[in-house]
Protein backbone atom coordinates (compact mmCIF):
# COMPACT_ATOMS: atom_id res chain seq x y z
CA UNK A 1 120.96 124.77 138.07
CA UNK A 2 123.41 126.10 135.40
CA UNK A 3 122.19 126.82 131.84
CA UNK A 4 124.04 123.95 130.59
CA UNK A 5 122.02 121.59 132.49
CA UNK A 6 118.88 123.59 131.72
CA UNK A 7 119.59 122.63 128.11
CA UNK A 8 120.37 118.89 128.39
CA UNK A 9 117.33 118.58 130.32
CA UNK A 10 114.95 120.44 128.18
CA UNK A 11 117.01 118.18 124.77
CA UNK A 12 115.89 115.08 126.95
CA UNK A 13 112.77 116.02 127.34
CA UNK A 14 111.72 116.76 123.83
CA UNK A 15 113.24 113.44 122.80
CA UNK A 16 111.54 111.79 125.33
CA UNK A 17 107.95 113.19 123.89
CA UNK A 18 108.90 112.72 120.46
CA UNK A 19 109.30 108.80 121.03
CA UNK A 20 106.41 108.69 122.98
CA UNK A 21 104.33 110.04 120.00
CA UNK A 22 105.78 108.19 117.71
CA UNK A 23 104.78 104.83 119.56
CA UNK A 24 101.02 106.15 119.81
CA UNK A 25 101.18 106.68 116.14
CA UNK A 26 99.51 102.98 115.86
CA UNK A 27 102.62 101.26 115.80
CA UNK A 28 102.27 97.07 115.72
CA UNK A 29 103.69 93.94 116.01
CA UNK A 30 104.79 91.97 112.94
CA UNK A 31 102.50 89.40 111.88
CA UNK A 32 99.30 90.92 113.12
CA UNK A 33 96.18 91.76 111.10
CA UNK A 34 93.33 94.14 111.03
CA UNK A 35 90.46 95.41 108.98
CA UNK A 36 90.27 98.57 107.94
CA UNK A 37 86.44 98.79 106.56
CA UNK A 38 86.84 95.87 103.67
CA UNK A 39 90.79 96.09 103.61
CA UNK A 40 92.70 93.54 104.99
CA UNK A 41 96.07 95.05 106.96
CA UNK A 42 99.10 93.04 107.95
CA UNK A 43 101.64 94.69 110.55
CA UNK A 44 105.03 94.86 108.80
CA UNK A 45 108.20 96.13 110.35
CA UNK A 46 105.81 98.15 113.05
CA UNK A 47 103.45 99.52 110.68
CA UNK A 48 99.58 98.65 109.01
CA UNK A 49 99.99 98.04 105.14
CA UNK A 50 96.76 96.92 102.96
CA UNK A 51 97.17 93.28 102.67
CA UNK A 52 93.62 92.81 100.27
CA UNK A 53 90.97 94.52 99.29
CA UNK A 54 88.24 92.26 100.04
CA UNK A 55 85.64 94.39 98.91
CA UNK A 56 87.00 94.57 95.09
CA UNK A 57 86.54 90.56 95.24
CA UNK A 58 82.89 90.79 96.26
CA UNK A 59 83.72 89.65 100.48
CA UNK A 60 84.23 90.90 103.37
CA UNK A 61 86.98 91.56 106.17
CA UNK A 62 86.85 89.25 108.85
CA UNK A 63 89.41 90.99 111.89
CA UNK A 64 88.96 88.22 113.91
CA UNK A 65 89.55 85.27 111.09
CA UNK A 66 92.08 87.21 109.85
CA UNK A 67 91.38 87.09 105.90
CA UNK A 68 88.65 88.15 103.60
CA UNK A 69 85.40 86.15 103.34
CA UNK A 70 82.55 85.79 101.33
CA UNK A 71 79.61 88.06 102.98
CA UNK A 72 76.47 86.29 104.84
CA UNK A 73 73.44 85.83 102.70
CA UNK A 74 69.67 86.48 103.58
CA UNK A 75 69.26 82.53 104.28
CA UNK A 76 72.64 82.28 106.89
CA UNK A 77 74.44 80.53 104.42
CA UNK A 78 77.41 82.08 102.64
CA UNK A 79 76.69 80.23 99.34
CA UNK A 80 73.34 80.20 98.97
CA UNK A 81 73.55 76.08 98.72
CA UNK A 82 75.90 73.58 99.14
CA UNK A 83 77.95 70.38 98.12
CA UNK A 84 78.08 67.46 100.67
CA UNK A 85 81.52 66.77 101.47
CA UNK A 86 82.80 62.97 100.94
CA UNK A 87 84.11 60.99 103.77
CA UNK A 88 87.83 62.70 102.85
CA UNK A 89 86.03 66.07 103.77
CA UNK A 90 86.35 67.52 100.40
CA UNK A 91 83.36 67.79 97.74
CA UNK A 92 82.58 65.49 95.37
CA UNK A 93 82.80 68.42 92.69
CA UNK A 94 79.19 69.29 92.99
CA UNK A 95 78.04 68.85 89.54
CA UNK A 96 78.99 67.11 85.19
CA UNK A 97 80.21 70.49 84.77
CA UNK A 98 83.45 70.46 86.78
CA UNK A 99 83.06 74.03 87.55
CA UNK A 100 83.95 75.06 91.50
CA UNK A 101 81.43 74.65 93.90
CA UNK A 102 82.59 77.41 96.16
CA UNK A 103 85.02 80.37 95.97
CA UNK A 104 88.59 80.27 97.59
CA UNK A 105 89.16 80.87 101.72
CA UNK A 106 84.90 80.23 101.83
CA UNK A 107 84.04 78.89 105.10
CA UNK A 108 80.98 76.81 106.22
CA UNK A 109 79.73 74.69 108.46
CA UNK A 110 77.91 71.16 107.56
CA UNK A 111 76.62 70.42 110.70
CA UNK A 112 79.64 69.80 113.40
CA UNK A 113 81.91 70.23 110.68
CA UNK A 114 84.08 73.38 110.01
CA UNK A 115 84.85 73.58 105.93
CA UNK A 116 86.80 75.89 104.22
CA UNK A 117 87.39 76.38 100.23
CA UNK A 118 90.29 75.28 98.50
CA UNK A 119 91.03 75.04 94.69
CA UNK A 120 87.05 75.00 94.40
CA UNK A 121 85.92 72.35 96.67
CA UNK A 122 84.83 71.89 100.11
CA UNK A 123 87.56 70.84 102.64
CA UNK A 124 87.05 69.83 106.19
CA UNK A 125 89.56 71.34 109.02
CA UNK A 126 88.50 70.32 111.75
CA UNK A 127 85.40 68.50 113.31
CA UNK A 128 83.98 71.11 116.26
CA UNK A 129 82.19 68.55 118.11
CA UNK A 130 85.78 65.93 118.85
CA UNK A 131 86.48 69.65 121.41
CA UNK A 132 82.77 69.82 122.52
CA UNK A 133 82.28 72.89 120.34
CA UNK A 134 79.95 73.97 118.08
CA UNK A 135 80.65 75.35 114.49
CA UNK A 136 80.03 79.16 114.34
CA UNK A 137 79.85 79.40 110.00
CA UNK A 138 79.23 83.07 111.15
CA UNK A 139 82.40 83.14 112.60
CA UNK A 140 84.26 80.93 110.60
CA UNK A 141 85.37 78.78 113.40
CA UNK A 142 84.83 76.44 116.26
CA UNK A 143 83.40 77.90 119.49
């Protein structure tokens, strides 16, 4: 083999390796999410960027949910109590005071029924039991 050849090949191979460590750098695909410890990451353009800091709202990153939530308490519940939901699936407002009954991307279950917080009040998304599933409040979802 001439030295020319010797060259090219040894140029290929270094480029070669250098791609190949590049794409075990933890590159991803667009759209994706992760936790890092309390931090929300979405995948943008092929790389992890901190999407929220769950912990500096008082919740916790849920990888599989894919957003922050508000962490478990000692009773199961992740409020402590709770507003029954109206036939519409959203709260009646839970009190004369007007103030929310439940803090924003919340989830619960009341009974079969998966809930989730928006603008303060209780919304149901979807009834668990119409699939033959149970509602997993621990998991925020249907299972």
């Amino acid at each position: 083999m001439g030295p020319h050849i010797r060259l090219l090949l040894l140029a290929l191979t270094i480029a070669c390796t250098e791609k190949e460590e590049e794409t075990e750098a933890g590159t991803c695909t667009s759209g994706d999410l992760q936790c890092d410890g309390d931090t929300l990451q979405a995948c943008t353009d092929g790389a992890w960027e901190n999407a929220q800091d769950c912990a500096a709202e008082g919740m916790i990153c849920h990888e599989e949910m894919g957003h922050c939530m508000e962490a478990e308490t000692s009773d199961g519940g992740a409020d402590g109590g709770g507003t029954d939901a109206g036939a519409d699936g959203a709260s009646d407002g839970g009190g004369e005071t007007g103030a929310p009954t439940c803090t924003e991307e919340e989830v619960r279950c009341e009974g079969t029924l998966l809930q989730t917080c928006t603008d303060g009040a209780w919304v149901t998304e979807e009834d668990c039991a119409e699939r033959g599933l149970e509602c997993m409040e621990d998991h925020g979802h249907c299972m």
